[in-house]
N, C-alpha and C. Protein backbone atom coordinates (compact mmCIF):
# COMPACT_ATOMS: atom_id res chain seq x y z
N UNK A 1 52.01 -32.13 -139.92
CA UNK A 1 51.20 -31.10 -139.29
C UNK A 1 50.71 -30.11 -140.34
N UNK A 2 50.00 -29.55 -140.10
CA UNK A 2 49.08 -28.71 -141.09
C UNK A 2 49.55 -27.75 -140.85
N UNK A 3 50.12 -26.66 -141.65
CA UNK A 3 50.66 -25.08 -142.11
C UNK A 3 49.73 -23.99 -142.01
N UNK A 4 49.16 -23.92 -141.17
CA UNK A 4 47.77 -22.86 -141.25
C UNK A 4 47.87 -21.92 -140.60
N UNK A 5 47.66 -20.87 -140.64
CA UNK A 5 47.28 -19.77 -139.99
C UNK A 5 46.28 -18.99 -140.49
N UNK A 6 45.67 -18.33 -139.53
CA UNK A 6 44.62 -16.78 -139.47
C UNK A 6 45.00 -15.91 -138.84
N UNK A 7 44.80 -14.52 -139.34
CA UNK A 7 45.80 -13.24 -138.76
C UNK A 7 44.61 -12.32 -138.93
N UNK A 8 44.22 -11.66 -138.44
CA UNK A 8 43.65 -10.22 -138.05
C UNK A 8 44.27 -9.71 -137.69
N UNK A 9 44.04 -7.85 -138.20
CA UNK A 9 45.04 -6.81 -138.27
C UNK A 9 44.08 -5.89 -138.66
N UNK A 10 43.93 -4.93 -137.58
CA UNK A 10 42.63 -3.56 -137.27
C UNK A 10 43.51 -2.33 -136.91
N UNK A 11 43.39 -1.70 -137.82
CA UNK A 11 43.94 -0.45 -137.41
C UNK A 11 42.86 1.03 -137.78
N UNK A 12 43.21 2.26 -137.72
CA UNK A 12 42.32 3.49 -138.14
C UNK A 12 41.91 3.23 -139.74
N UNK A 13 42.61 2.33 -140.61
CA UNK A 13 43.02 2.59 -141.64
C UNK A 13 42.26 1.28 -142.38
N UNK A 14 42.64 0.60 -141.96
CA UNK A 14 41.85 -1.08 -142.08
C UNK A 14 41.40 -2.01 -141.61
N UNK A 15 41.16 -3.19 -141.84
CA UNK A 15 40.59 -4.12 -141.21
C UNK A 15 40.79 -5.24 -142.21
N UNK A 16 41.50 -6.07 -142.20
CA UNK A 16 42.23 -6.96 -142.71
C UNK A 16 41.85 -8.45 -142.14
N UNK A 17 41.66 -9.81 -142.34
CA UNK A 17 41.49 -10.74 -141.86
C UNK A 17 42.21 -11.91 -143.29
N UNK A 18 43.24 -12.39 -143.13
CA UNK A 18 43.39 -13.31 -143.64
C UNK A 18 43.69 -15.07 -143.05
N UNK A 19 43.69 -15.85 -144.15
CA UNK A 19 43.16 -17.44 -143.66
C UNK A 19 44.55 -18.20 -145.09
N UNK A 20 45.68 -18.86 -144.31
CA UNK A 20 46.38 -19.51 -145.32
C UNK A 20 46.55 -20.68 -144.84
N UNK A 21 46.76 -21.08 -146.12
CA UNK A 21 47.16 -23.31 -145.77
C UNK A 21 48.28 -22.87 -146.75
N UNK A 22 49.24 -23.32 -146.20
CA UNK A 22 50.49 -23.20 -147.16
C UNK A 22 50.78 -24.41 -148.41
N UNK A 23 49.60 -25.43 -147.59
CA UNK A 23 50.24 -27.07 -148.71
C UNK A 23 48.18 -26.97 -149.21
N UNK A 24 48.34 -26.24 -149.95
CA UNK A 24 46.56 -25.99 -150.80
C UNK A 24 46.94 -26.64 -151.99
N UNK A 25 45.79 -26.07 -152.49
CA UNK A 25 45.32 -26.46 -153.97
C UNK A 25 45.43 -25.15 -154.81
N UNK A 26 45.59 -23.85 -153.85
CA UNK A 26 45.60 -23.18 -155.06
C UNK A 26 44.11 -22.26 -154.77
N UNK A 27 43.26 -22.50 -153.84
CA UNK A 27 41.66 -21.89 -154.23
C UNK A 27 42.02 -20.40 -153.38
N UNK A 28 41.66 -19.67 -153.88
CA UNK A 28 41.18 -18.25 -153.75
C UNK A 28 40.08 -17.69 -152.98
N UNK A 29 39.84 -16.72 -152.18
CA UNK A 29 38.77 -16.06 -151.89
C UNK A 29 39.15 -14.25 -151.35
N UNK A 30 39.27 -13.82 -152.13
CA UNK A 30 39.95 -12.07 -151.63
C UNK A 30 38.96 -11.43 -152.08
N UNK A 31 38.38 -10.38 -150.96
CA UNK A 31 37.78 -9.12 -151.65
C UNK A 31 38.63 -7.96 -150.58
N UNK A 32 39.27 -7.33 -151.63
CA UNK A 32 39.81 -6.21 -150.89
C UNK A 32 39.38 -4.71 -151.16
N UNK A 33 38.22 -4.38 -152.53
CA UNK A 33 37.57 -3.73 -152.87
C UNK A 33 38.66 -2.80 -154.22
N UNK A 34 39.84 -3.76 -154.01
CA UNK A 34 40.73 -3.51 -155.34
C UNK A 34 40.57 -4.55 -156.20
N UNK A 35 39.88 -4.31 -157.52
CA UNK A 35 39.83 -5.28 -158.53
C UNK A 35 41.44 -5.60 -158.80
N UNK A 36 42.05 -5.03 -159.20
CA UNK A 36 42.89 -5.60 -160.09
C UNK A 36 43.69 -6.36 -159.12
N UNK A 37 43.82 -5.55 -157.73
CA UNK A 37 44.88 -6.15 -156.66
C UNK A 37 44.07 -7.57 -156.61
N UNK A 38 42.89 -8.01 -156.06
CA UNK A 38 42.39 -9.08 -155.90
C UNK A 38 42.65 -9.46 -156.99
N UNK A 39 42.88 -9.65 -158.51
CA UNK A 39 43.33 -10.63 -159.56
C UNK A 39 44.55 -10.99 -158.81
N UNK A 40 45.94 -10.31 -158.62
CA UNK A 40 46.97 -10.16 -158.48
C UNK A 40 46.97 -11.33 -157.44
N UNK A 41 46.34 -11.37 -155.90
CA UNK A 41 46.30 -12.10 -154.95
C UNK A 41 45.68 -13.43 -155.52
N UNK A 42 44.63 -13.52 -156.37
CA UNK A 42 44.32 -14.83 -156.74
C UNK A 42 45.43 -15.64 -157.37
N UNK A 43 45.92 -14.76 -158.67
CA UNK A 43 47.11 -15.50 -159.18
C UNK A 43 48.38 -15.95 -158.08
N UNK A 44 48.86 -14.90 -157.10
CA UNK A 44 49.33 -15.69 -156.08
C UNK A 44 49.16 -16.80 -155.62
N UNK A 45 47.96 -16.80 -154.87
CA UNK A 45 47.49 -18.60 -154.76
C UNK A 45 47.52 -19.50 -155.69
N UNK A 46 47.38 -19.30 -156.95
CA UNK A 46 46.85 -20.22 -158.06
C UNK A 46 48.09 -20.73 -157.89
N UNK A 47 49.36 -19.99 -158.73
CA UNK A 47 50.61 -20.39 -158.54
C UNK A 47 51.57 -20.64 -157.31
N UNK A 48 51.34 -20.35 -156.27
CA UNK A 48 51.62 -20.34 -155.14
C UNK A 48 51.02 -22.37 -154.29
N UNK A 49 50.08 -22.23 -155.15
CA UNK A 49 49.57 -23.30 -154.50
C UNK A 49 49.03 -23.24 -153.14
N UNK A 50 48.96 -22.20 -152.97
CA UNK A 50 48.38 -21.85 -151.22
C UNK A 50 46.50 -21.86 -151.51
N UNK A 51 46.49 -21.81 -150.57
CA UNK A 51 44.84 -22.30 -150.33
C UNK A 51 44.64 -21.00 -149.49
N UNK A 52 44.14 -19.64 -149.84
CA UNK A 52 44.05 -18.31 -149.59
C UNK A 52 42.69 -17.78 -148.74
N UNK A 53 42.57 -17.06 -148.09
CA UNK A 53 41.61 -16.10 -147.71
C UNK A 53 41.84 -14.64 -147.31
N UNK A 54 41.21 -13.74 -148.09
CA UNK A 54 41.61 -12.21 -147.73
C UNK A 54 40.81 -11.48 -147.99
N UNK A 55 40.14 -10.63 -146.78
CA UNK A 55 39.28 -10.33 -146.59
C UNK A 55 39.69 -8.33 -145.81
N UNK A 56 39.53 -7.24 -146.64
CA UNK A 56 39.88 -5.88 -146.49
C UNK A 56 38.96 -4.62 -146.29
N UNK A 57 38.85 -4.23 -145.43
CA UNK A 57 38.17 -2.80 -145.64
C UNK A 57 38.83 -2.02 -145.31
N UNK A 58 39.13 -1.19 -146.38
CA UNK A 58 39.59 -0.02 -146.13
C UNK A 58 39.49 1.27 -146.29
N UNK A 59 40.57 2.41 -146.35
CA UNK A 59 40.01 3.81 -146.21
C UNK A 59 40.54 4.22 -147.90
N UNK A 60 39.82 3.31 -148.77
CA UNK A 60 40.05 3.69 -150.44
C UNK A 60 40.00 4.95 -150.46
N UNK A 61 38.61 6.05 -149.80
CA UNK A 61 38.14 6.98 -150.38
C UNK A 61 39.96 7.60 -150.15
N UNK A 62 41.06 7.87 -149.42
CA UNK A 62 41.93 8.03 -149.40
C UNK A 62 43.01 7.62 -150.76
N UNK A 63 43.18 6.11 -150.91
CA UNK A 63 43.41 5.75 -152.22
C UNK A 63 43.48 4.56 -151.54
N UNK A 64 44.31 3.69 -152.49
CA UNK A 64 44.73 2.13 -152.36
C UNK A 64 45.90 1.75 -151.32
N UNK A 65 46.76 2.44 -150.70
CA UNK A 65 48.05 2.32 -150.51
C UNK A 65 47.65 1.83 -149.22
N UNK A 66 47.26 1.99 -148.39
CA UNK A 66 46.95 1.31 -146.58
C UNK A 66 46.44 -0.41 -147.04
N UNK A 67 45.39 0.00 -147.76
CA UNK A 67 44.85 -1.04 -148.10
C UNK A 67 45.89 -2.61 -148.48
N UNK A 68 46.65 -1.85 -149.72
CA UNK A 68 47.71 -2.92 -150.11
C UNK A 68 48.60 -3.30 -148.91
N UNK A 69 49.07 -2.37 -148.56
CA UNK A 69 50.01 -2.12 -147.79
C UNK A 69 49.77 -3.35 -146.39
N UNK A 70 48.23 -2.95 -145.51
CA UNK A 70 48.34 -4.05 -144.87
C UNK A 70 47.83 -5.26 -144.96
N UNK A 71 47.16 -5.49 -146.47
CA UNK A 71 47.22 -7.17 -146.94
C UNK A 71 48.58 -7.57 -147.40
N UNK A 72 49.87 -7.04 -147.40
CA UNK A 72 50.62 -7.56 -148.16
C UNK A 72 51.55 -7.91 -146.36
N UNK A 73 51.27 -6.98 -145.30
CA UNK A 73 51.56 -7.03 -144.14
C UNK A 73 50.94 -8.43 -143.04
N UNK A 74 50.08 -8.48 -143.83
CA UNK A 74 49.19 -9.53 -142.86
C UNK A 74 49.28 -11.06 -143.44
N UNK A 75 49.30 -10.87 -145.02
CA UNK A 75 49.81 -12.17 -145.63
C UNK A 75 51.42 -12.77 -145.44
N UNK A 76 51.94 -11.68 -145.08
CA UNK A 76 53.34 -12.06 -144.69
C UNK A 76 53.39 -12.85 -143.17
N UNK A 77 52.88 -12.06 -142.38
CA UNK A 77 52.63 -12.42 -140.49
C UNK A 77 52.14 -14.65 -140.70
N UNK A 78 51.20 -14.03 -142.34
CA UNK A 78 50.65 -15.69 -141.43
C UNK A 78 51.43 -16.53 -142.41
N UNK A 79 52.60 -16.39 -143.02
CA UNK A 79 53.46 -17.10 -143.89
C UNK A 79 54.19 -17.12 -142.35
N UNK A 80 54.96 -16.39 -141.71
CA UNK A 80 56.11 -16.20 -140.72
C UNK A 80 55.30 -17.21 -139.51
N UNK A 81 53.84 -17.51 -139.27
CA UNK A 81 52.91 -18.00 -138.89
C UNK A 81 53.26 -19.48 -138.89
N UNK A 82 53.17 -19.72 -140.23
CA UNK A 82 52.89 -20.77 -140.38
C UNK A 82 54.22 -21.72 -140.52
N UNK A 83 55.18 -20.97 -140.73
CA UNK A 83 56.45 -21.56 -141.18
C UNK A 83 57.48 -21.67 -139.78
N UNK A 84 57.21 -21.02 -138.43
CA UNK A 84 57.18 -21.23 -136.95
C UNK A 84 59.00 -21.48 -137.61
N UNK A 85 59.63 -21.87 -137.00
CA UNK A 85 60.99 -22.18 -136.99
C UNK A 85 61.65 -22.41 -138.20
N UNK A 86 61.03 -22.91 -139.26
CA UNK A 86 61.34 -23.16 -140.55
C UNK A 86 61.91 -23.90 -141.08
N UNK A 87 61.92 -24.90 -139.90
CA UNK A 87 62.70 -26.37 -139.92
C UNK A 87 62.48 -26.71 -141.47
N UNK A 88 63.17 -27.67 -141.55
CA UNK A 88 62.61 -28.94 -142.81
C UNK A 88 62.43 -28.05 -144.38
N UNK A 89 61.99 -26.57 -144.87
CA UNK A 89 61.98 -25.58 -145.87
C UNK A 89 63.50 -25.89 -146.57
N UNK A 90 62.73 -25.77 -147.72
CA UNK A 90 63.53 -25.42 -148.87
C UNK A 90 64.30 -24.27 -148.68
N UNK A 91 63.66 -23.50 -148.06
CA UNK A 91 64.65 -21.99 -147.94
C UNK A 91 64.39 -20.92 -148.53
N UNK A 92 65.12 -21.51 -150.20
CA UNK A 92 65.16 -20.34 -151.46
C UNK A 92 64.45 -21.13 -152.60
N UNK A 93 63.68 -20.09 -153.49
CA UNK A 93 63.07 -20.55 -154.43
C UNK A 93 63.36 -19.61 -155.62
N UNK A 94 62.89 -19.65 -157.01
CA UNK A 94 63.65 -19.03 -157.78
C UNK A 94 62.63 -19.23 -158.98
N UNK A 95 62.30 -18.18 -159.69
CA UNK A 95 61.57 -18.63 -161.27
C UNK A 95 61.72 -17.49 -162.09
N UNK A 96 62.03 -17.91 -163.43
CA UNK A 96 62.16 -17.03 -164.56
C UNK A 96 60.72 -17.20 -165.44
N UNK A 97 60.04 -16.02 -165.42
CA UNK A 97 58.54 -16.37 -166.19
C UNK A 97 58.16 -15.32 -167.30
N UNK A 98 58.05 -15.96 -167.83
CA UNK A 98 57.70 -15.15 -168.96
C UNK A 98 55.92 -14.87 -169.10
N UNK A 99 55.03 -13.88 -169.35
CA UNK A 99 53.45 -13.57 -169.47
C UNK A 99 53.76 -12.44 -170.84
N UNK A 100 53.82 -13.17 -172.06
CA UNK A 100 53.40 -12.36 -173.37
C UNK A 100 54.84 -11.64 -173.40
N UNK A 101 54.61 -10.77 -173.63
CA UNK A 101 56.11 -10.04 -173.97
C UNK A 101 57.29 -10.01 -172.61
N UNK A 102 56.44 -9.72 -171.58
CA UNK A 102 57.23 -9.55 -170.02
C UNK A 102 57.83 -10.82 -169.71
N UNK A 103 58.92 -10.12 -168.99
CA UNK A 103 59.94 -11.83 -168.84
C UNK A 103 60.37 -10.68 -167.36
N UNK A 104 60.42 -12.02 -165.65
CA UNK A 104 60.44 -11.69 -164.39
C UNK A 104 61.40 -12.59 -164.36
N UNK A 105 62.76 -12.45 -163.89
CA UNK A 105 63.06 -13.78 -163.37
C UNK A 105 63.08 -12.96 -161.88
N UNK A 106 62.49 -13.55 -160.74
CA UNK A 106 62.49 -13.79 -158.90
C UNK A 106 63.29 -14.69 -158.84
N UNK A 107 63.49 -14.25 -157.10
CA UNK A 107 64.15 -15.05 -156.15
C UNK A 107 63.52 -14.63 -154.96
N UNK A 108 63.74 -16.09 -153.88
CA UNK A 108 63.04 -15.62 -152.65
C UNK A 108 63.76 -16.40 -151.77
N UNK A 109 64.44 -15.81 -150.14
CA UNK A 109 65.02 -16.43 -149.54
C UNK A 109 64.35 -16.01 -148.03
N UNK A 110 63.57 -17.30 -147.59
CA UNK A 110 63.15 -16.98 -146.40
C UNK A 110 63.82 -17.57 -144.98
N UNK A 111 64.94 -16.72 -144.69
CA UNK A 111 65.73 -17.14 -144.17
C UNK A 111 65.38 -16.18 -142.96
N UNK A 112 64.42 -15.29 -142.52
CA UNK A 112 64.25 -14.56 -141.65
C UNK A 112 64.81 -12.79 -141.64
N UNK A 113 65.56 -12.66 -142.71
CA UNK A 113 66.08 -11.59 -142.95
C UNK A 113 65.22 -10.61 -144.33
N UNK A 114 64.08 -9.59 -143.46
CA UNK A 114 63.49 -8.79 -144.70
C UNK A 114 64.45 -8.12 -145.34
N UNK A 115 64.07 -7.72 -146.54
CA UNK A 115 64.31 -7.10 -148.02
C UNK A 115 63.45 -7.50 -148.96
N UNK A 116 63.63 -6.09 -149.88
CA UNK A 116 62.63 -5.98 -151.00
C UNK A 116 63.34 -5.74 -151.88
N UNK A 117 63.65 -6.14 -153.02
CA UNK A 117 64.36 -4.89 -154.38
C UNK A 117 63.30 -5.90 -155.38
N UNK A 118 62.77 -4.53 -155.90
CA UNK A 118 61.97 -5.09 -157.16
C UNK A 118 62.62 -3.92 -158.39
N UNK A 119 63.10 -4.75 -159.37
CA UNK A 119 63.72 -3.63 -160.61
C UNK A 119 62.57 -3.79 -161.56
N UNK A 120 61.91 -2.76 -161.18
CA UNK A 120 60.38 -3.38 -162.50
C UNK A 120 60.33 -1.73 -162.27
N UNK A 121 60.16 -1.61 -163.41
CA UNK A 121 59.79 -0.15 -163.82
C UNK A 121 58.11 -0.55 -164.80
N UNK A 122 56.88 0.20 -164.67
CA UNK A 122 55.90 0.56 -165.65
C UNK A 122 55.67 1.47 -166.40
N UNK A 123 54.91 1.73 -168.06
CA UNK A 123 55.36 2.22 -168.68
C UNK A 123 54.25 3.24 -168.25
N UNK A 124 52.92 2.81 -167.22
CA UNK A 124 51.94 3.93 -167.23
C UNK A 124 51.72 3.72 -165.78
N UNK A 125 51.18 4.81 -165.07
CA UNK A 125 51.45 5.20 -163.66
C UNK A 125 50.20 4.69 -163.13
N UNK A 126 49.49 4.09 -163.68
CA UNK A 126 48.13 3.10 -163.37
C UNK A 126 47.87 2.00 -164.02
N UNK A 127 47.05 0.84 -163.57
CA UNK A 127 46.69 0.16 -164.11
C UNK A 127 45.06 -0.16 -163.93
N UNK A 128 44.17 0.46 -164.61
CA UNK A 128 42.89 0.90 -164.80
C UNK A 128 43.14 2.18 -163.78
N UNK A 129 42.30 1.66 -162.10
CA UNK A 129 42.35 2.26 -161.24
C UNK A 129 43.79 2.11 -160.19
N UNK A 130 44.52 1.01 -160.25
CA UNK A 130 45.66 0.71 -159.29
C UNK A 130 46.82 1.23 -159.70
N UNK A 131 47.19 2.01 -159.09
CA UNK A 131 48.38 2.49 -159.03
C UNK A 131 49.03 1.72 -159.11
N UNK A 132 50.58 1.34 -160.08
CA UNK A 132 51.59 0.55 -159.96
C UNK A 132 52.57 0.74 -159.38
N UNK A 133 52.55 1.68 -158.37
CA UNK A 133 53.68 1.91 -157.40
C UNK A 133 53.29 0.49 -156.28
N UNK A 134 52.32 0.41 -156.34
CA UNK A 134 51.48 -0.56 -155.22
C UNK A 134 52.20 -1.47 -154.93
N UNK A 135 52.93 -2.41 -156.21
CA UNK A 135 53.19 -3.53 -156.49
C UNK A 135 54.11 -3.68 -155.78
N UNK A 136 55.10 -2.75 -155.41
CA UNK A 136 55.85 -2.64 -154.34
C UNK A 136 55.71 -2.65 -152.96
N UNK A 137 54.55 -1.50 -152.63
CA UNK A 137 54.68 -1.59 -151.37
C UNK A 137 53.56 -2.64 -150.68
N UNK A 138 53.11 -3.55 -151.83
CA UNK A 138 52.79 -5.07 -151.57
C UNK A 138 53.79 -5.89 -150.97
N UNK A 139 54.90 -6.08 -151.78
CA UNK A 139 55.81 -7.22 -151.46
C UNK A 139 56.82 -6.56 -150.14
N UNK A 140 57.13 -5.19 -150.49
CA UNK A 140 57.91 -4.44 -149.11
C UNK A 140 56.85 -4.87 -147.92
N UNK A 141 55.43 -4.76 -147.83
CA UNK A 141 54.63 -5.33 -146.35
C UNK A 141 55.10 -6.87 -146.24
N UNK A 142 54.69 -7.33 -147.38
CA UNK A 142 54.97 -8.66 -146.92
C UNK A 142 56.37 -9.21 -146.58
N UNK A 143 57.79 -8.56 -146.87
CA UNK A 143 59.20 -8.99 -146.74
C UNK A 143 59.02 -8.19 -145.38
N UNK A 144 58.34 -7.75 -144.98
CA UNK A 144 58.71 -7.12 -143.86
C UNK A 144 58.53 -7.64 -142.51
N UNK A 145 57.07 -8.51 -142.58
CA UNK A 145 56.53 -9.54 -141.61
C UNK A 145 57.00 -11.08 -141.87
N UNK A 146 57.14 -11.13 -143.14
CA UNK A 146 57.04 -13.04 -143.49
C UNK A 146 59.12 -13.08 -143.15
N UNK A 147 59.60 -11.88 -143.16
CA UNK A 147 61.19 -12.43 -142.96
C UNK A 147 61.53 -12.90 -143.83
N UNK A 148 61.47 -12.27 -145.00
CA UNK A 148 61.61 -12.80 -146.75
C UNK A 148 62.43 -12.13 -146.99
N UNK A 149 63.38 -12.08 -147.79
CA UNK A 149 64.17 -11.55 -148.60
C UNK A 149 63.88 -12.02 -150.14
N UNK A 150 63.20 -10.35 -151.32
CA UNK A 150 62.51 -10.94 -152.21
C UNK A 150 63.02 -10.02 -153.02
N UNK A 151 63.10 -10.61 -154.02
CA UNK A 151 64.16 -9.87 -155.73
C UNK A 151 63.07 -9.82 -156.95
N UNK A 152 63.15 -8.67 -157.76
CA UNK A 152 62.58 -9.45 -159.13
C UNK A 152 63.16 -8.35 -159.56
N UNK A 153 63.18 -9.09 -161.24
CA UNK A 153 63.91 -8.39 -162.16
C UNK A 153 63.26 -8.56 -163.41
N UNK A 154 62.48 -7.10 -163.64
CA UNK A 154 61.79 -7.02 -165.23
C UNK A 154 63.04 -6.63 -166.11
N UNK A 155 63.02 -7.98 -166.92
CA UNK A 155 63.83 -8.10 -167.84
C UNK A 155 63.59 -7.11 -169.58
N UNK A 156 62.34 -7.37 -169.86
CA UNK A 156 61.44 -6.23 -170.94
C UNK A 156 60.21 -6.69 -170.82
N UNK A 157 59.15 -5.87 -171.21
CA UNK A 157 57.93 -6.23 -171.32
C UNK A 157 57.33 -4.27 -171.85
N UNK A 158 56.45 -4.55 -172.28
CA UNK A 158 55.80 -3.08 -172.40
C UNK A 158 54.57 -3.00 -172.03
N UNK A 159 53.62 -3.93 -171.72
CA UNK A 159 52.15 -4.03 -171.07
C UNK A 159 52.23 -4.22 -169.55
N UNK A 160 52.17 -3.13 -168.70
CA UNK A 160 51.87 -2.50 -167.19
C UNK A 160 51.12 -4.14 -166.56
N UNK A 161 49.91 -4.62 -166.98
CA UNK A 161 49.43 -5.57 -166.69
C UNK A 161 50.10 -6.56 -166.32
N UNK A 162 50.78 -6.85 -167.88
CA UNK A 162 51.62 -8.20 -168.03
C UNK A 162 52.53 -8.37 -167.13
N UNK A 163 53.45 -7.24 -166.95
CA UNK A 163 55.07 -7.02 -166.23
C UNK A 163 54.05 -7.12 -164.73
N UNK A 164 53.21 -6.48 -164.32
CA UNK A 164 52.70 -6.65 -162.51
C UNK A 164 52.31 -8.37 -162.63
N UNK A 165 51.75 -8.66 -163.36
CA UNK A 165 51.13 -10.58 -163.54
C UNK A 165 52.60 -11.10 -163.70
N UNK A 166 53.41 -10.66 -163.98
CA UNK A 166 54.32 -11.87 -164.10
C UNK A 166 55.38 -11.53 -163.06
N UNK A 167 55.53 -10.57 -162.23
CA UNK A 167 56.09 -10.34 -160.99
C UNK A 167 55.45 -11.60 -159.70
N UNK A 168 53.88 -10.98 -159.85
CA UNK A 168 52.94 -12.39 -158.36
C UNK A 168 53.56 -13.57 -159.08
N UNK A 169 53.06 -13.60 -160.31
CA UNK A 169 53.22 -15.19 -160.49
C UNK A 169 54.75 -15.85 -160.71
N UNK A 170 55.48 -15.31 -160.86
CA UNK A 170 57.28 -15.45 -160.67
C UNK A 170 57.40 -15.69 -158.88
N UNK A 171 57.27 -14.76 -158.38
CA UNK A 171 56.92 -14.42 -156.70
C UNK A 171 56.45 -15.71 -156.13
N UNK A 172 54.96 -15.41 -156.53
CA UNK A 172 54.34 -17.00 -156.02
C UNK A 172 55.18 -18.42 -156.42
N UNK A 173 55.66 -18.55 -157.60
CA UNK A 173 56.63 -20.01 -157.96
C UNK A 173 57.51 -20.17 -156.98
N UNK A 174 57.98 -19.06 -156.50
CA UNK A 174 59.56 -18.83 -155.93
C UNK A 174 58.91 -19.17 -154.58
N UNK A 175 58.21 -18.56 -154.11
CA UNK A 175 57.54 -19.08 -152.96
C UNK A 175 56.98 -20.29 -152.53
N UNK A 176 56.47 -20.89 -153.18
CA UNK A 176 55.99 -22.44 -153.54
C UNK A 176 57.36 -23.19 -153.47
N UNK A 177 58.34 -22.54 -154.23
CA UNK A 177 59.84 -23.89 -153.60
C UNK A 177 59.88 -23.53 -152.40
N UNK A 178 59.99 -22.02 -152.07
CA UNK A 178 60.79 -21.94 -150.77
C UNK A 178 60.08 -22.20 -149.52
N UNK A 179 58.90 -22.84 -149.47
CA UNK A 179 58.44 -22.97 -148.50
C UNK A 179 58.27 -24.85 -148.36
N UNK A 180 58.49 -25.22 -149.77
CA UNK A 180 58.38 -26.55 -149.47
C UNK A 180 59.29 -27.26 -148.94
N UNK A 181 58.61 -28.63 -148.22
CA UNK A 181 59.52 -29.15 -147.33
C UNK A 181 60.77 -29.98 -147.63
N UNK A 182 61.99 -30.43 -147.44
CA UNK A 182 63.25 -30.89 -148.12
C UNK A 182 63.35 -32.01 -147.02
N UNK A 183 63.17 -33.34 -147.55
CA UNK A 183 63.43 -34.79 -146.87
C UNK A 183 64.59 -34.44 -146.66
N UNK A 184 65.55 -34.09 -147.30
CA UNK A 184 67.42 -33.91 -147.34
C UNK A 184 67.57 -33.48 -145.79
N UNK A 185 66.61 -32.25 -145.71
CA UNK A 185 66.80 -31.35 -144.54
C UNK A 185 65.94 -30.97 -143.87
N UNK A 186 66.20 -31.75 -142.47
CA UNK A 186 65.01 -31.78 -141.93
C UNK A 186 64.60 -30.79 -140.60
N UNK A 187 66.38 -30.17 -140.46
CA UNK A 187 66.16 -29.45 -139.69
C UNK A 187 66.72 -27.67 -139.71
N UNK A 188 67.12 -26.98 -139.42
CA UNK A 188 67.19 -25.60 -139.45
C UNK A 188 67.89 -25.45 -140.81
N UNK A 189 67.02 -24.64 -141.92
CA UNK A 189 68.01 -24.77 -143.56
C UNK A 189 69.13 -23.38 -143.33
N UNK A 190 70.19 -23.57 -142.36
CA UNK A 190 71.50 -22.72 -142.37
C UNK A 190 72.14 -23.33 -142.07
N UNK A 191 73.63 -23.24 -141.92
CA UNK A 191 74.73 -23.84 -141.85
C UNK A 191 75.03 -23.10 -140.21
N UNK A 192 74.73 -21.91 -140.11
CA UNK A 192 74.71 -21.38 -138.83
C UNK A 192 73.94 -22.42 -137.67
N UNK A 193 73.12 -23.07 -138.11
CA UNK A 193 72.21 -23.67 -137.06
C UNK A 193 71.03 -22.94 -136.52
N UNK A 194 70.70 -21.66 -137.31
CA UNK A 194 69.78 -20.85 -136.66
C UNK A 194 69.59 -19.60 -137.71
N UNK A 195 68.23 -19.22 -138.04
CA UNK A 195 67.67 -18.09 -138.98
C UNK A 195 68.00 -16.80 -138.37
N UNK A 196 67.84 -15.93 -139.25
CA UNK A 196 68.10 -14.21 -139.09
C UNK A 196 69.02 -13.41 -138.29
């Protein structure tokens, strides 16, 4: 069966429409009117292997934070979407990545139980125009809807860029196991017999 979902999500604040295939190629299409965030979401897919659509208007003149906040909310809904019971999943996924000096090792356990801890500190409180607090309350929307439980750990790095690129793309790897399917196990991945 095909992994797909579409989620719309309208509030005072935004207007959000996203489109995922969980078993893609990887292709991209985001305009959220955040450059750097839309890099960030492409590299998701790329590495993620998801086959993406994200589509945002929001209340920037305010700043970035609604904005991130409910694409990272709405990309989660159509992961939790698409993954319906979560039969047959890998579960947990895991990658240590290195981008130039920055080294991420993630973990991701979508077992239905949100959490966020990201230990990533930046050395500058922007990146051009994006705030790097963002990067957080990206993955906090999305652990919050998708029922993720998601870790990363900046190990060193000193380029703001590098350390946020190698968080998605650590993220996205970890995600790409944990959503793939396990012949071994075909039915509920707990020993409980049942998620969250």
């Amino acid at each position: 069966m095909p992994r797909t979902a579409t989620i719309s999500r309208t509030t005072r604040e935004t207007d959000v429409r996203v489109a995922l295939d969980l078993d893609g190629t990887g292709r991209a299409q985001v305009a959220t009117g955040l450059g750097f965030f839309d890099h960030m979401l492409v590299l998701l897919a790329g590495h993620g292997l998801f086959d993406l659509e994200i589509s945002c208007t929001g209340d920037l003149q305010v700043d970035g934070h609604h904005t991130v906040e409910d694409v990272g909310r709405s990309l989660g809904a159509a992961f939790a979407t698409t993954l319906g019971e979560r039969r047959g999943i890998r579960r947990y996924g895991h990658c240590v990545l290195p981008m130039d000096e920055a080294l991420v090792t993630a973990a991701v356990d979508l077992g239905g139980r949100a959490a966020c801890v990201l230990s990533v500190s930046y050395p500058v409180p922007a990146i051009g125009a994006f705030d790097t607090q963002l990067v957080e309350v990206f993955w906090e929307g999305f652990a919050a809807t998708a029922g993720a439980n998601i870790h990363a750990i900046l190990h060193h790095g000193h380029n703001a860029h590098h350390i946020a690129e190698a968080v998605f793309k650590s993220l996205a790897r970890s995600l790409r196991d944990a959503v793939e399917i396990d012949p071994r196990q075909p039915g509920i991945p707990s020993t409980k017999g049942w998620l969250a």
